[in-house]
Protein backbone atom coordinates (compact mmCIF):
# COMPACT_ATOMS: atom_id res chain seq x y z
CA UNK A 1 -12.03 -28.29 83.47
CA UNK A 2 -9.01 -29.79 85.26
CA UNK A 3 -7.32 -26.26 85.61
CA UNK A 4 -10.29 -25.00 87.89
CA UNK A 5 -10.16 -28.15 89.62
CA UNK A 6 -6.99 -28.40 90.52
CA UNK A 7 -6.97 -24.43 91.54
CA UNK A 8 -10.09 -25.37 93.32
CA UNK A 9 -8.31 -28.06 95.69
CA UNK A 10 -5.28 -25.48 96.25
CA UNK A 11 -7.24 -23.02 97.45
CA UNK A 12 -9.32 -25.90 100.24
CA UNK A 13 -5.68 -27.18 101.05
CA UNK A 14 -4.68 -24.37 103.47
CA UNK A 15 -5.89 -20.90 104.36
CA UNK A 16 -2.27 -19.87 103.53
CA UNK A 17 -3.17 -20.44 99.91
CA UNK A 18 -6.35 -18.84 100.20
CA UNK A 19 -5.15 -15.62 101.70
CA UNK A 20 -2.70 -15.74 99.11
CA UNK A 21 -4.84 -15.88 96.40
CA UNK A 22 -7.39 -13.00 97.85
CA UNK A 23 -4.28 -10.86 98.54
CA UNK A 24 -2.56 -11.82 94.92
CA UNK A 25 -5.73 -10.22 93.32
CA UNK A 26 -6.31 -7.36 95.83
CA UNK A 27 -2.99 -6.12 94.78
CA UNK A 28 -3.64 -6.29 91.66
CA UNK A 29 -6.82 -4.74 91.62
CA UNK A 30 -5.72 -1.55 93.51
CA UNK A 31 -2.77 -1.46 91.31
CA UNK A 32 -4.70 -1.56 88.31
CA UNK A 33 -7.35 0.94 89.59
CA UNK A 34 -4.58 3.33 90.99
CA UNK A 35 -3.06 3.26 87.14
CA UNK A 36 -6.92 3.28 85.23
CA UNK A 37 -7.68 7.00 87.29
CA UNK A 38 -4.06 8.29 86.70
CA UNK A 39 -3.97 7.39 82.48
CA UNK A 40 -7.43 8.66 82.79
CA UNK A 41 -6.73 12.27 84.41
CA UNK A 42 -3.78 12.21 82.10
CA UNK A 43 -5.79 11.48 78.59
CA UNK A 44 -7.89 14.28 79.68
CA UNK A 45 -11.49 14.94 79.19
CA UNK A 46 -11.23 15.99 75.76
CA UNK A 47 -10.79 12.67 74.78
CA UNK A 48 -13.84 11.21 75.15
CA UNK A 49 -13.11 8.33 71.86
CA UNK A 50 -10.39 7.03 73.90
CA UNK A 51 -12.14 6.76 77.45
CA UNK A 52 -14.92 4.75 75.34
CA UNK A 53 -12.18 2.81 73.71
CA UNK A 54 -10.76 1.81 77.49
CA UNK A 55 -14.77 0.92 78.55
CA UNK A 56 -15.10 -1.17 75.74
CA UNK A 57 -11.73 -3.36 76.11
CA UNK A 58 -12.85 -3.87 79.59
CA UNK A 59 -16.67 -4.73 78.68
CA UNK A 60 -15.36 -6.97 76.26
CA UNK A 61 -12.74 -8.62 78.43
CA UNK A 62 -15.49 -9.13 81.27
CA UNK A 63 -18.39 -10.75 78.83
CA UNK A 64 -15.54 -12.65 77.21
CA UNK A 65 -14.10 -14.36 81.31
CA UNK A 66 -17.71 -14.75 82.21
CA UNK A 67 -18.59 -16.79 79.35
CA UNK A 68 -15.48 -18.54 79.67
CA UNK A 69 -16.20 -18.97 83.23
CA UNK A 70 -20.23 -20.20 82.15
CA UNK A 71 -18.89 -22.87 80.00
CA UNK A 72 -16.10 -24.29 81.16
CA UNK A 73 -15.90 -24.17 85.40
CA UNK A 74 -17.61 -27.15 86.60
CA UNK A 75 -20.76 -25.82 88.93
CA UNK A 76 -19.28 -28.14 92.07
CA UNK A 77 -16.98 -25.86 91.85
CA UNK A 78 -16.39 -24.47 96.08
CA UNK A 79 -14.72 -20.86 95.09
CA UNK A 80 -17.00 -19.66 92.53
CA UNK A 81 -17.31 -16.46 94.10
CA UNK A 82 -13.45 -15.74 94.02
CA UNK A 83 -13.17 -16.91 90.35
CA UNK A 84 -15.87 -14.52 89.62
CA UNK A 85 -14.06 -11.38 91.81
CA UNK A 86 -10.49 -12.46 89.81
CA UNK A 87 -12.26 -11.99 86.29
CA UNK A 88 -13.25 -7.91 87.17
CA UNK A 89 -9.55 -7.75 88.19
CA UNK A 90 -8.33 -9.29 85.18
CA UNK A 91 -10.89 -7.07 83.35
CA UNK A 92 -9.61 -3.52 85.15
CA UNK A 93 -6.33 -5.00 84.23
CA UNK A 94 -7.21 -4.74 81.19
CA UNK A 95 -8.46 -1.56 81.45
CA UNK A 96 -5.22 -0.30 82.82
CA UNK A 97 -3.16 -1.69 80.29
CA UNK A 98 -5.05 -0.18 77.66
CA UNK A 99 -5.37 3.20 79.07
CA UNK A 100 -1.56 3.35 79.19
CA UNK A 101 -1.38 2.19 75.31
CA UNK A 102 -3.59 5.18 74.66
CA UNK A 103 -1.44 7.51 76.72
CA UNK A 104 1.56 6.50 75.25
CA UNK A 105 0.47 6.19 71.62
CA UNK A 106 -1.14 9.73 72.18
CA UNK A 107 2.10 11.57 73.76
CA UNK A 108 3.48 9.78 70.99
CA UNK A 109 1.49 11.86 68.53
């Protein structure tokens, strides 16, 4: 897919790019992490239908980027391996974001 391709040659144009890209999705990921234990210690663990809820949008996020990333990403492809590490950010993203929905919708309640 011309996306991955053209992501593919920004990333082998410069280290700059590269290092931006790793530290792009580090941030996120330690962000996302940081806010996925807080919602989590703040749901409680009495709320064990929500916590599966969270695991679930996550599972399904992952299986749905890795088939994504199966089908479409060309297997020349040089920076598999950082495609693969963005997709579980994007999925504890994911994670986060829904743990917050729960949160609010339940202090809501």
């Amino acid at each position: 897919m011309a996306v991955f391709q053209l992501l593919d040659q920004w990333l082998a144009s410069d280290k700059m790019n590269f290092h931006l890209f790793i530290g792009i999705t580090t941030i996120i990921a330690l962000g996302s992490v940081v806010v996925l234990i807080v919602m989590a210690k703040k749901i409680g663990s009495e709320h064990l239908h929500i916590k599966l809820k969270i695991d679930r949008a996550m599972f399904v996020t992952l299986l749905s980027l890795i088939t994504g990333f199966v089908l479409f990403v060309p297997p020349e492809m040089i920076f598999y391996k950082q495609y693969v590490g963005l997709m579980v950010v994007i999925s504890i993203l994911a994670g986060a974001v829904v743990s917050s929905y729960f949160y609010l919708k339940q202090k809501a309640v």
